[in-house]
C-alpha atoms as a PDB file:
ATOM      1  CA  UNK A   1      97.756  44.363 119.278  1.00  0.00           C
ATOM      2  CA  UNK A   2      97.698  40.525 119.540  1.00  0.00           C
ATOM      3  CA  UNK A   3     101.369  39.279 120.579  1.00  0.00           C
ATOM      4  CA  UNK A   4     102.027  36.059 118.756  1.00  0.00           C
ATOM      5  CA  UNK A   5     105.688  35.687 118.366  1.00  0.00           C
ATOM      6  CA  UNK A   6     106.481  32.611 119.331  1.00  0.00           C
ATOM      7  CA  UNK A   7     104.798  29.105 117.651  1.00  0.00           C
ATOM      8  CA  UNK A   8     105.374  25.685 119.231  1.00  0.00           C
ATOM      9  CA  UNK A   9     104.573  22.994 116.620  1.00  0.00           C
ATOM     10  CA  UNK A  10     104.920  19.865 118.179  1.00  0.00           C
ATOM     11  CA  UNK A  11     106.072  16.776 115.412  1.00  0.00           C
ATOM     12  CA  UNK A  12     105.378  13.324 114.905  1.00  0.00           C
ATOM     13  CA  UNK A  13     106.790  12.689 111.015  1.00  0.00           C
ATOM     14  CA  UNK A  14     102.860  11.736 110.180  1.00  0.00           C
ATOM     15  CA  UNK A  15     100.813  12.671 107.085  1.00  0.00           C
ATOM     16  CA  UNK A  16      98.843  14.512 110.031  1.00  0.00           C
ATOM     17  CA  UNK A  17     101.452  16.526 110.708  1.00  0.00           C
ATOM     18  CA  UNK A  18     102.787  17.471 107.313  1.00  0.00           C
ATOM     19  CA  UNK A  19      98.990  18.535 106.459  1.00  0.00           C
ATOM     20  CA  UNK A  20      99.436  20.966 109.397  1.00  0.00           C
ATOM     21  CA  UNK A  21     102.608  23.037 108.308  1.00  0.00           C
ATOM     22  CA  UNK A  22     100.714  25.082 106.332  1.00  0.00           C
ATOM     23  CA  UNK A  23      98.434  26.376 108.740  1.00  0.00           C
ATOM     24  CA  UNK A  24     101.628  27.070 110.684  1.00  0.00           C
ATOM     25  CA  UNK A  25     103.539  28.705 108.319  1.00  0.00           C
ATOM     26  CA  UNK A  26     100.870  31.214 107.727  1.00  0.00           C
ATOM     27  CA  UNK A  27     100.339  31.922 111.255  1.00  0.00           C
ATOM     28  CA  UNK A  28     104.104  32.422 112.275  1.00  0.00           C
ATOM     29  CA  UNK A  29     104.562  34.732 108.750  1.00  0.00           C
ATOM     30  CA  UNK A  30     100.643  36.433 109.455  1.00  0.00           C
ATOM     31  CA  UNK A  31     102.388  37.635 113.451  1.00  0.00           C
ATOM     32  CA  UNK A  32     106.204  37.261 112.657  1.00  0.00           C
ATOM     33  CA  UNK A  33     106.564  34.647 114.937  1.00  0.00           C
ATOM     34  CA  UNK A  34     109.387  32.139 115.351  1.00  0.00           C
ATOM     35  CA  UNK A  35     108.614  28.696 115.505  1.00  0.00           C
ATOM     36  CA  UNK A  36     109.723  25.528 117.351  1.00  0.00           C
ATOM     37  CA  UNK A  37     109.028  22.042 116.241  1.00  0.00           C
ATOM     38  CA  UNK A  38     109.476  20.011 118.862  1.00  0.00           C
ATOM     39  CA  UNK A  39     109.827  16.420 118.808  1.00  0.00           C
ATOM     40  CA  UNK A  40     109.221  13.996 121.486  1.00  0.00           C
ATOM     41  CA  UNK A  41     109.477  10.227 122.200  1.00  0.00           C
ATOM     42  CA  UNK A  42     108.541   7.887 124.917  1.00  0.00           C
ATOM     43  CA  UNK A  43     110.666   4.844 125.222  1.00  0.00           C
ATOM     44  CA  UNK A  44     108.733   1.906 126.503  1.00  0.00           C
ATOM     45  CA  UNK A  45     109.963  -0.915 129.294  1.00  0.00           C
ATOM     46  CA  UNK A  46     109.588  -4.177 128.131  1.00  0.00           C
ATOM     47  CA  UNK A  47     110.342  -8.003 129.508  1.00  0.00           C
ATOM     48  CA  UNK A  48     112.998  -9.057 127.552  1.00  0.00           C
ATOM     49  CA  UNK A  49     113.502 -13.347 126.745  1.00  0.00           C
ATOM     50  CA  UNK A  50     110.757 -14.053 129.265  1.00  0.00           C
ATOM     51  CA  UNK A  51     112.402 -12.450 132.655  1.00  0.00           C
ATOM     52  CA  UNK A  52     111.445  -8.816 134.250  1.00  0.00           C
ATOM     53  CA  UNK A  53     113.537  -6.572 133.629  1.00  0.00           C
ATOM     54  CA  UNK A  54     114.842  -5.001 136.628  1.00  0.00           C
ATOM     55  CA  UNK A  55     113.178  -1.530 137.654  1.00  0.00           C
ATOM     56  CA  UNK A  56     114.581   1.445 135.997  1.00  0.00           C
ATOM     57  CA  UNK A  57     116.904  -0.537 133.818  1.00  0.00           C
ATOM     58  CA  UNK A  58     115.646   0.548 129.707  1.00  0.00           C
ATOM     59  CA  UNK A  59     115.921  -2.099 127.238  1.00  0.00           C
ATOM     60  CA  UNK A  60     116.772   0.917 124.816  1.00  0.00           C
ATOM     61  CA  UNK A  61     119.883   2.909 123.953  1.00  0.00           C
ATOM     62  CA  UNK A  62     118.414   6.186 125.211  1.00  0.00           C
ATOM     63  CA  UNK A  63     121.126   8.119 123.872  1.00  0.00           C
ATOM     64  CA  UNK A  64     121.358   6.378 120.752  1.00  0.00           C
ATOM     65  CA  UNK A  65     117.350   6.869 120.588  1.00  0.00           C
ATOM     66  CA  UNK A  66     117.632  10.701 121.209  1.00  0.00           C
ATOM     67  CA  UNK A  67     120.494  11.212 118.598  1.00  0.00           C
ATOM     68  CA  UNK A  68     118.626   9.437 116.124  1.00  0.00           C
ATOM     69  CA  UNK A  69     115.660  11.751 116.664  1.00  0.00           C
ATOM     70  CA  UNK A  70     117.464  14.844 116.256  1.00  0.00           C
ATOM     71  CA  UNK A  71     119.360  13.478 113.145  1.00  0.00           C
ATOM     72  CA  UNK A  72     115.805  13.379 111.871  1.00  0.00           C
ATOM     73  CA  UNK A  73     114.625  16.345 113.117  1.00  0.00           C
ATOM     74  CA  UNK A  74     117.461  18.587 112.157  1.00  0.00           C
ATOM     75  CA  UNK A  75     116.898  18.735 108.314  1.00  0.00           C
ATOM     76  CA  UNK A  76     113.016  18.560 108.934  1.00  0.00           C
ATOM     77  CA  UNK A  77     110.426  21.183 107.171  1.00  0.00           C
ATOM     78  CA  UNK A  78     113.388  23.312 105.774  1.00  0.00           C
ATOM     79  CA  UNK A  79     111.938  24.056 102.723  1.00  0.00           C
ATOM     80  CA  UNK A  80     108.154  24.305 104.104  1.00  0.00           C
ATOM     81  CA  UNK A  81     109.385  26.916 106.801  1.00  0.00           C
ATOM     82  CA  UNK A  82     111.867  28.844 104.837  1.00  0.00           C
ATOM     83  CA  UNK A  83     112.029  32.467 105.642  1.00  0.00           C
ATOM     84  CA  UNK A  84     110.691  31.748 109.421  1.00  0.00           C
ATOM     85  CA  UNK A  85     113.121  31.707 112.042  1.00  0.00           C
ATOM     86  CA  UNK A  86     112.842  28.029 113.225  1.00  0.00           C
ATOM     87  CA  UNK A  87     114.087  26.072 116.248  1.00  0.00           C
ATOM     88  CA  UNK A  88     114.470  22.444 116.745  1.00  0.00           C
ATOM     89  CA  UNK A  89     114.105  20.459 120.292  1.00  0.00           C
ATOM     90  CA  UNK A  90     114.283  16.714 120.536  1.00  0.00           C
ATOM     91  CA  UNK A  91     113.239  15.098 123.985  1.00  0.00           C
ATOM     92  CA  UNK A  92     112.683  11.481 125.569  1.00  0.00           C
ATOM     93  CA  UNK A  93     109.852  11.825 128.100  1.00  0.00           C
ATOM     94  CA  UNK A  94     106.303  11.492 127.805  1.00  0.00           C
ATOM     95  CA  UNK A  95     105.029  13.706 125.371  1.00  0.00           C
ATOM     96  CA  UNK A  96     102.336  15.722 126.616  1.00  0.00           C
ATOM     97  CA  UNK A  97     104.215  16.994 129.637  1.00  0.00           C
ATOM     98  CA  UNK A  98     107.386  17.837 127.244  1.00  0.00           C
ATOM     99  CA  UNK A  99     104.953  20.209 125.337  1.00  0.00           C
ATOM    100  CA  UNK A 100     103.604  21.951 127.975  1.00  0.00           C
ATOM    101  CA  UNK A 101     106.764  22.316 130.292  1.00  0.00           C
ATOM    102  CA  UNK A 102     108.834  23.441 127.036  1.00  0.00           C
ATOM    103  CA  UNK A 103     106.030  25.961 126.441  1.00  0.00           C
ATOM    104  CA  UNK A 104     105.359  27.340 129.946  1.00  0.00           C
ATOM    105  CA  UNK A 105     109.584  27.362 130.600  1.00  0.00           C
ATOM    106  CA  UNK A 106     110.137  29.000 126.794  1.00  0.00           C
ATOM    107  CA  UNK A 107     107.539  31.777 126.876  1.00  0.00           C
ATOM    108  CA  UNK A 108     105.547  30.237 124.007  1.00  0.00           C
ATOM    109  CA  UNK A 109     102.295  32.086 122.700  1.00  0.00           C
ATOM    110  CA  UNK A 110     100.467  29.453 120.705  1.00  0.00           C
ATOM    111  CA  UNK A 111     100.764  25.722 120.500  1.00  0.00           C
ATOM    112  CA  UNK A 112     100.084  24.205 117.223  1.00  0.00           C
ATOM    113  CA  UNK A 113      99.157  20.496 116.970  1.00  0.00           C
ATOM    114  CA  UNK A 114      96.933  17.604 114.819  1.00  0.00           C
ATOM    115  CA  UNK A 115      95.074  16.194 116.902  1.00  0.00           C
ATOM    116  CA  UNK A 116      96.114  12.469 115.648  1.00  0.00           C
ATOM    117  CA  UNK A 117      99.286  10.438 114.404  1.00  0.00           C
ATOM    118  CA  UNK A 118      99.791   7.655 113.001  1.00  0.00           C
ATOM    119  CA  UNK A 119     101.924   4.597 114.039  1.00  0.00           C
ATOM    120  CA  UNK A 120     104.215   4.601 116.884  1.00  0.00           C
ATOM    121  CA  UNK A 121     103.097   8.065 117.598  1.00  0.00           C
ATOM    122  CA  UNK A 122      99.352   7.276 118.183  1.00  0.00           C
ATOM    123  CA  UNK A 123      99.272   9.042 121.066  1.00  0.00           C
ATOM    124  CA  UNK A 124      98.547  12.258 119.626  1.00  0.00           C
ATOM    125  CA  UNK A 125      95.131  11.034 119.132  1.00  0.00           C
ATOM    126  CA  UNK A 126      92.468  13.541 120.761  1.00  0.00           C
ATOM    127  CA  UNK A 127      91.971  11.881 124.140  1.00  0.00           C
ATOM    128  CA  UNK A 128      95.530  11.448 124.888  1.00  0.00           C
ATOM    129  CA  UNK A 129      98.368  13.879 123.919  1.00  0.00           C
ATOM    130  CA  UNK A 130      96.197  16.603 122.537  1.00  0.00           C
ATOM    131  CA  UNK A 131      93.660  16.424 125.377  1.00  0.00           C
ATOM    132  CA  UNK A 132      96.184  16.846 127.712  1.00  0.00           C
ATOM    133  CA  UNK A 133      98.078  19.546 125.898  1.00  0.00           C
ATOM    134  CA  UNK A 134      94.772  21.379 125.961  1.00  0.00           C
ATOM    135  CA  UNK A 135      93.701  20.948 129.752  1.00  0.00           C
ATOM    136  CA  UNK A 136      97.074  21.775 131.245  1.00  0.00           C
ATOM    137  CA  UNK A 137      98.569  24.281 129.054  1.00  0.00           C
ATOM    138  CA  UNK A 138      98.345  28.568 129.839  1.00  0.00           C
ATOM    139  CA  UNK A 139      98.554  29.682 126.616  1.00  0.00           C
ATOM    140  CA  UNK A 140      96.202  29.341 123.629  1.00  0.00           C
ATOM    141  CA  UNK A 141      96.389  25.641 121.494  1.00  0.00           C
ATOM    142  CA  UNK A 142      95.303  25.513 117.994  1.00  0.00           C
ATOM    143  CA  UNK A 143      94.417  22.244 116.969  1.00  0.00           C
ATOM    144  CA  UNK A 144      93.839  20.979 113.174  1.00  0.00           C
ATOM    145  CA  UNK A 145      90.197  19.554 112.083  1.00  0.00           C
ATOM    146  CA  UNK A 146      89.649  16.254 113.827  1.00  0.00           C
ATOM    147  CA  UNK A 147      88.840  14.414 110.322  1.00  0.00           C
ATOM    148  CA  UNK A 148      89.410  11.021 108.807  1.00  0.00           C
ATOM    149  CA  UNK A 149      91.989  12.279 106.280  1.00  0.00           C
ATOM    150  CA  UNK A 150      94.748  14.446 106.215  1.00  0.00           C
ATOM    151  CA  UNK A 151      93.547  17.655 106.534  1.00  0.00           C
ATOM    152  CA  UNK A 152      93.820  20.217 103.126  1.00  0.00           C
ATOM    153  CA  UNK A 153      94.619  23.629 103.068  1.00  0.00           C
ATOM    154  CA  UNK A 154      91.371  25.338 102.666  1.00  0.00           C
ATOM    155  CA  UNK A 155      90.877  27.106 105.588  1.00  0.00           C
ATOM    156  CA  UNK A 156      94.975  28.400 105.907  1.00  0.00           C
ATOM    157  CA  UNK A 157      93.958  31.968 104.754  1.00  0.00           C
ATOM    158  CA  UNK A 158      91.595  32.641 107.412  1.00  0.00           C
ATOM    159  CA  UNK A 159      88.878  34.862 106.301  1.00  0.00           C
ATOM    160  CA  UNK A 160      86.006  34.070 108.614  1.00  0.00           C
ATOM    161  CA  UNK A 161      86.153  33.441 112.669  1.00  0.00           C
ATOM    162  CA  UNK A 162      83.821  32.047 114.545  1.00  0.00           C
ATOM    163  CA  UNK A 163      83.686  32.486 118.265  1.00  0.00           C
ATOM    164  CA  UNK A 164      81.994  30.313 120.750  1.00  0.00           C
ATOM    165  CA  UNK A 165      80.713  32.025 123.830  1.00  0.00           C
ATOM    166  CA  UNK A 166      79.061  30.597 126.769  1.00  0.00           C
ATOM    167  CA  UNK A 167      77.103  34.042 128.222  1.00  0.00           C
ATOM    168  CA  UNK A 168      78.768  34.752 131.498  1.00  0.00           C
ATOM    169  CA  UNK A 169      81.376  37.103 132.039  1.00  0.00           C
ATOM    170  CA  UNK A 170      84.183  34.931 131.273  1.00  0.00           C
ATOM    171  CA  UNK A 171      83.287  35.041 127.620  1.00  0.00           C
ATOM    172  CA  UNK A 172      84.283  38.969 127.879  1.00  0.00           C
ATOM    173  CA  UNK A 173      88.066  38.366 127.176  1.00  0.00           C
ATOM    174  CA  UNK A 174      87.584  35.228 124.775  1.00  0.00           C
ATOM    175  CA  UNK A 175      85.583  37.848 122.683  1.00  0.00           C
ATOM    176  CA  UNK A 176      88.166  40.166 123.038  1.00  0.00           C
ATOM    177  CA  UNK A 177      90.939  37.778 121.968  1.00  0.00           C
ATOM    178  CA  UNK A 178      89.028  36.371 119.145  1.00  0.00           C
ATOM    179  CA  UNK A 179      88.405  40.169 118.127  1.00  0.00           C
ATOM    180  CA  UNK A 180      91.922  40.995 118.036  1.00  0.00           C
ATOM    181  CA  UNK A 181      92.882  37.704 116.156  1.00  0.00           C
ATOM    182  CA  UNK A 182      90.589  38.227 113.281  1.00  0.00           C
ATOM    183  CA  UNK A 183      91.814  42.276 112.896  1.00  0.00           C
ATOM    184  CA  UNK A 184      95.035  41.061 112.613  1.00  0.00           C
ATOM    185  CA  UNK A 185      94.540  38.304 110.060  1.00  0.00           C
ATOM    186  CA  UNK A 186      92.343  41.018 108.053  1.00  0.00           C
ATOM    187  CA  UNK A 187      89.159  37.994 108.799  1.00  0.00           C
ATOM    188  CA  UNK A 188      86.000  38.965 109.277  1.00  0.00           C
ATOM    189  CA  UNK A 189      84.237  37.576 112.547  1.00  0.00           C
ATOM    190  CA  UNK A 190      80.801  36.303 114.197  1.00  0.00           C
ATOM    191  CA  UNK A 191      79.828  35.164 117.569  1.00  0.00           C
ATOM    192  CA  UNK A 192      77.650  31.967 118.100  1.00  0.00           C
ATOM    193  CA  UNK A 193      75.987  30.775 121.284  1.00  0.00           C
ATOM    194  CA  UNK A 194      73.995  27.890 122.186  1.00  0.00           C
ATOM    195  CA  UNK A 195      71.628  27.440 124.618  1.00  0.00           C
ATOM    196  CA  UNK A 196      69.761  23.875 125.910  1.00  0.00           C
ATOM    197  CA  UNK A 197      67.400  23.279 123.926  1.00  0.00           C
ATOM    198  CA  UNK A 198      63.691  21.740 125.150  1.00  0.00           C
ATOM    199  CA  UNK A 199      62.107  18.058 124.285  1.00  0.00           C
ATOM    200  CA  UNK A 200      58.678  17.129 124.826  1.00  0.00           C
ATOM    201  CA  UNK A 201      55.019  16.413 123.643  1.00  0.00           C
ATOM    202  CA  UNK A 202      52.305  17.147 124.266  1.00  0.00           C
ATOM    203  CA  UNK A 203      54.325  20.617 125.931  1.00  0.00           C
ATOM    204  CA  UNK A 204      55.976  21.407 122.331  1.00  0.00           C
ATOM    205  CA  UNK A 205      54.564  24.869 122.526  1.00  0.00           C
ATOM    206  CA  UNK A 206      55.770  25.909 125.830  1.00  0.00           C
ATOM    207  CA  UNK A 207      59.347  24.039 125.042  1.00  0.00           C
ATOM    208  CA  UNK A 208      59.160  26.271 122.365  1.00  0.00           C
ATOM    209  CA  UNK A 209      58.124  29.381 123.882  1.00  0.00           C
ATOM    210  CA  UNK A 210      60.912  28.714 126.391  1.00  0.00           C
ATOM    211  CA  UNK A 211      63.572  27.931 124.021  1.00  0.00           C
ATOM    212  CA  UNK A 212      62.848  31.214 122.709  1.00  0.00           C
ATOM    213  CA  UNK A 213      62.890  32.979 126.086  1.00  0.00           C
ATOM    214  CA  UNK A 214      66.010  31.335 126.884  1.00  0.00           C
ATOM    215  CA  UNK A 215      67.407  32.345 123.147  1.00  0.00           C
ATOM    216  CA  UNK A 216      66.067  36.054 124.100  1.00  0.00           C
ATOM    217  CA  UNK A 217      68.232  36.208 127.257  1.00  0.00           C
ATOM    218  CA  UNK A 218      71.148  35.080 126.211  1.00  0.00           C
ATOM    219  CA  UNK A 219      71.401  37.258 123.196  1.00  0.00           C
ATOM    220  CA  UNK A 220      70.629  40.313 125.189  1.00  0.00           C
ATOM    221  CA  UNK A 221      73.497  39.763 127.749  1.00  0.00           C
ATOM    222  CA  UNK A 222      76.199  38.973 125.208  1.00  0.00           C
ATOM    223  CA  UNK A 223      74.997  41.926 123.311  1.00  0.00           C
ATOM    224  CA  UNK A 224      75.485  43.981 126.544  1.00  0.00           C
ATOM    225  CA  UNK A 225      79.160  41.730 126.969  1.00  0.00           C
ATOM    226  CA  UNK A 226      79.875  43.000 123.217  1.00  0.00           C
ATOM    227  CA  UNK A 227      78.945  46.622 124.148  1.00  0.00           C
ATOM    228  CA  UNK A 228      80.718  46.921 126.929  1.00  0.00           C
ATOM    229  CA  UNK A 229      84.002  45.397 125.428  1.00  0.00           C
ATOM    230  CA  UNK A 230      83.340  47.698 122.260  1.00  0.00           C
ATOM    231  CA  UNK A 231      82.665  45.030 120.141  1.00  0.00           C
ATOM    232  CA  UNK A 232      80.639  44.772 116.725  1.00  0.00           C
ATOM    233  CA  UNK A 233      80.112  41.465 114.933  1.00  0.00           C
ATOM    234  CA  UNK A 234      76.970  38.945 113.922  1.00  0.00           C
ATOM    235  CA  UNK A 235      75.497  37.481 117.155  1.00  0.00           C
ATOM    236  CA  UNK A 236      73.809  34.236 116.364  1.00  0.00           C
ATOM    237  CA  UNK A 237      72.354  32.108 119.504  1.00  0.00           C
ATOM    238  CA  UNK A 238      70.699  28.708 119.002  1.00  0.00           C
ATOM    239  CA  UNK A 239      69.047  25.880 120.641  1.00  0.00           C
ATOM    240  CA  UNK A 240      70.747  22.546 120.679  1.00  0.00           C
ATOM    241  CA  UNK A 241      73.843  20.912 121.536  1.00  0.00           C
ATOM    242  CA  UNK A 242      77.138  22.832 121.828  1.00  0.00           C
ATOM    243  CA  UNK A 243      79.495  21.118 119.555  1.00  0.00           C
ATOM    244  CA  UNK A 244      76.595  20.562 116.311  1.00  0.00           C
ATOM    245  CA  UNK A 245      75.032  24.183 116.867  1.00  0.00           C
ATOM    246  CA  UNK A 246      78.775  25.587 116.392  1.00  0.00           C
ATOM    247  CA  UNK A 247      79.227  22.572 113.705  1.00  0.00           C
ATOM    248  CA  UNK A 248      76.505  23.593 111.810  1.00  0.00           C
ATOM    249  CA  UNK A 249      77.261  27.299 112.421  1.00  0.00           C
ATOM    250  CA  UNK A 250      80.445  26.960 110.698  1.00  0.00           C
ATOM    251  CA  UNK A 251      79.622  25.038 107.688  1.00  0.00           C
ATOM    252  CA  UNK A 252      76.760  27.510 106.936  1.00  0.00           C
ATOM    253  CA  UNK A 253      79.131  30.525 106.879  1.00  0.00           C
ATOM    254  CA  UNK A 254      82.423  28.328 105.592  1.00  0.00           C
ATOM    255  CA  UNK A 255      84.415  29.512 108.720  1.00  0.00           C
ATOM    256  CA  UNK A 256      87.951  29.098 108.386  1.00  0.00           C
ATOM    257  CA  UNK A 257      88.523  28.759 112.519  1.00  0.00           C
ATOM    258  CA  UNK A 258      86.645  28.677 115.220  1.00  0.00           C
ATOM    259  CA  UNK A 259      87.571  30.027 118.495  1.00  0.00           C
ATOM    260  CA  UNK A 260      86.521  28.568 121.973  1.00  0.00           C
ATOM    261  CA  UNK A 261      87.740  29.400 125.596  1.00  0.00           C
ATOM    262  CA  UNK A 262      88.661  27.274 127.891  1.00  0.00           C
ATOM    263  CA  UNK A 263      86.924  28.473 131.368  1.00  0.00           C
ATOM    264  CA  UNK A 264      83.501  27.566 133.150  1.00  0.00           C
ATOM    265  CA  UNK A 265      80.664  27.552 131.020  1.00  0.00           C
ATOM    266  CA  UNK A 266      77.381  28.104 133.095  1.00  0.00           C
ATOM    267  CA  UNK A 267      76.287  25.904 135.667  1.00  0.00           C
ATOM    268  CA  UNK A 268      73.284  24.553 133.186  1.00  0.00           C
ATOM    269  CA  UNK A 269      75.959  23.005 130.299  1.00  0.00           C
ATOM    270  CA  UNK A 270      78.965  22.271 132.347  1.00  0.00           C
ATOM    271  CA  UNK A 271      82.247  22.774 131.773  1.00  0.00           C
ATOM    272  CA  UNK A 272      83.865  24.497 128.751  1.00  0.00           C
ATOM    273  CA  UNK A 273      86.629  21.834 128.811  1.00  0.00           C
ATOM    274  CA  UNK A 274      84.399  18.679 128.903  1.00  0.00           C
ATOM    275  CA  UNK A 275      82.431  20.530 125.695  1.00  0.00           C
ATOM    276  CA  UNK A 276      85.672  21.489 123.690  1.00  0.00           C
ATOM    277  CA  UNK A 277      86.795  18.188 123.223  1.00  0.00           C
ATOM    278  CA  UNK A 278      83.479  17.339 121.010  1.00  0.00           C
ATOM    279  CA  UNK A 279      83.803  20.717 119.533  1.00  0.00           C
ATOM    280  CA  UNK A 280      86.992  19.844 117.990  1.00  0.00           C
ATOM    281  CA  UNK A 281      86.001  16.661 117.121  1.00  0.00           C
ATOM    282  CA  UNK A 282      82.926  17.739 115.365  1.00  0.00           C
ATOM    283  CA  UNK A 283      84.162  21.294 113.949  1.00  0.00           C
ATOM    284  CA  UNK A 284      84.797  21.112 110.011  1.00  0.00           C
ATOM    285  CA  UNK A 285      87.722  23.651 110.428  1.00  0.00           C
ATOM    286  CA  UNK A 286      90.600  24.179 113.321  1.00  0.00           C
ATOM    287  CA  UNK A 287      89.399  25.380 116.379  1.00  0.00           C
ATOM    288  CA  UNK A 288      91.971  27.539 118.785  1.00  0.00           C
ATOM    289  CA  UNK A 289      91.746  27.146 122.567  1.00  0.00           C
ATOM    290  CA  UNK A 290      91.947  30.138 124.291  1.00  0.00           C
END
């Protein structure tokens, strides 16, 4: 059984993030988790009537600065989180590294984020806060659909999962986790794989005829991964670039979340990490990091 009982859901006060309380709701009511919302500011140094300030010395009340973000914080998503057992932690620090040392020192099981703000809290654009909440935290990070407007609620239900897998071995327990997740959301659940695909004239044929070898292998050894881990769901493997193959893989079957790991791909595509960055970009639904 998948243990998810405790949500981090780090808050900025943004459009972005109010879009993103349903998804957590339904998660934390889906496991009977708890949930934490989290809310942290970086104060800033600055020269002050045309002299350096000394080093160390703020030009803010910190303490006035802290209490005024827990005033706000306090009364915060009450209604939209009633019923769940909710926390509330304000910090000054840098952001990022509040998320992930609160997580790692609080036991947390999922972190759940937008992946941009708006105003002073720009910083959770993807590149910054989120990227960093992804490469250095241990447990899985859901992140919302990296799109131009506040994201709506059409995927919170969660019917279908897609999971990304890169073929070796260490897509074995990303399978496994993503197989567990979508039993107990009740979702129904397919596996996609892409594999480099081959430019060229006048060798079209053989690029072709090689694509398809290379399609042929791949799908053999995760079907042998998906037997040996007891697993039964779609297999679909295409040729093409990681984050539009899983794109396009998604819109075609409406997938409400797709699920990625966050190891070694092979040696021929890289690393997962440098890849999940455009998948979440790209994806037309929230992708979880695993």
């Amino acid at each position: 059984m998948l243990a998810i009982k405790h949500i981090l859901f780090p808050v900025d006060f943004s459009d972005r993030t109010q879009s993103t309380v349903p998804y957590v709701a339904a998660m934390a009511k889906r496991f009977g988790a708890e949930v934490t919302l989290i809310a942290v500011i970086q104060p800033f140094w600055e020269p002050a009537g045309g002299l350096l300030v000394p080093a160390g010395l703020p030009m803010l009340d910190l303490a006035q600065l802290e209490q005024n973000l827990e005033a706000r914080l306090k009364g915060a998503l009450a209604e939209e989180l009633a019923g769940i057992t909710v926390h509330r932690n304000a910090q000054l620090g840098d952001p990022a590294q509040s998320i992930t040392q609160f997580a790692q020192s609080e036991g947390v099981d999922l972190i759940m984020m937008p992946t941009h703000g708006y105003g002073r809290f720009r910083t959770l654009l993807l590149g910054s806060v989120a990227s960093k909440v992804l490469h250095d935290a241990d447990c899985p990070v859901w992140t919302a659909a990296h799109t131009n407007e506040p994201e709506n609620s059409s995927h919170v239900e969660c019917r279908t999962v897609l999971c990304a897998v890169d073929g070796t071995p260490k897509s074995a327990p990303v399978m496994e986790w993503a197989a567990r997740f979508a039993s107990a959301a009740k979702a129904s659940i397919r596996m996609i794989h892409a594999v480099p695909d081959v430019k060229g004239w006048p060798e079209r044929q053989m690029n072709r005829e090689y694509e398809e070898f290379l399609r042929k292998k791949a799908t053999e050894a995760l079907e042998r991964q998906m037997q040996a881990s007891q697993l039964r769901a779609p297999l679909c493997v295409e040729a093409g670039d990681v984050a539009a193959v899983i794109r396009a893989e998604a819109e075609r079957h409406n997938a409400d979340l797709v699920i990625i790991g966050r190891g070694l791909l092979d040696e021929t595509l890289g690393r997962l990490r440098t890849r999940s960055y455009g998948i979440i970009r790209s994806a037309p639904c929230p992708v979880l990091s695993v």
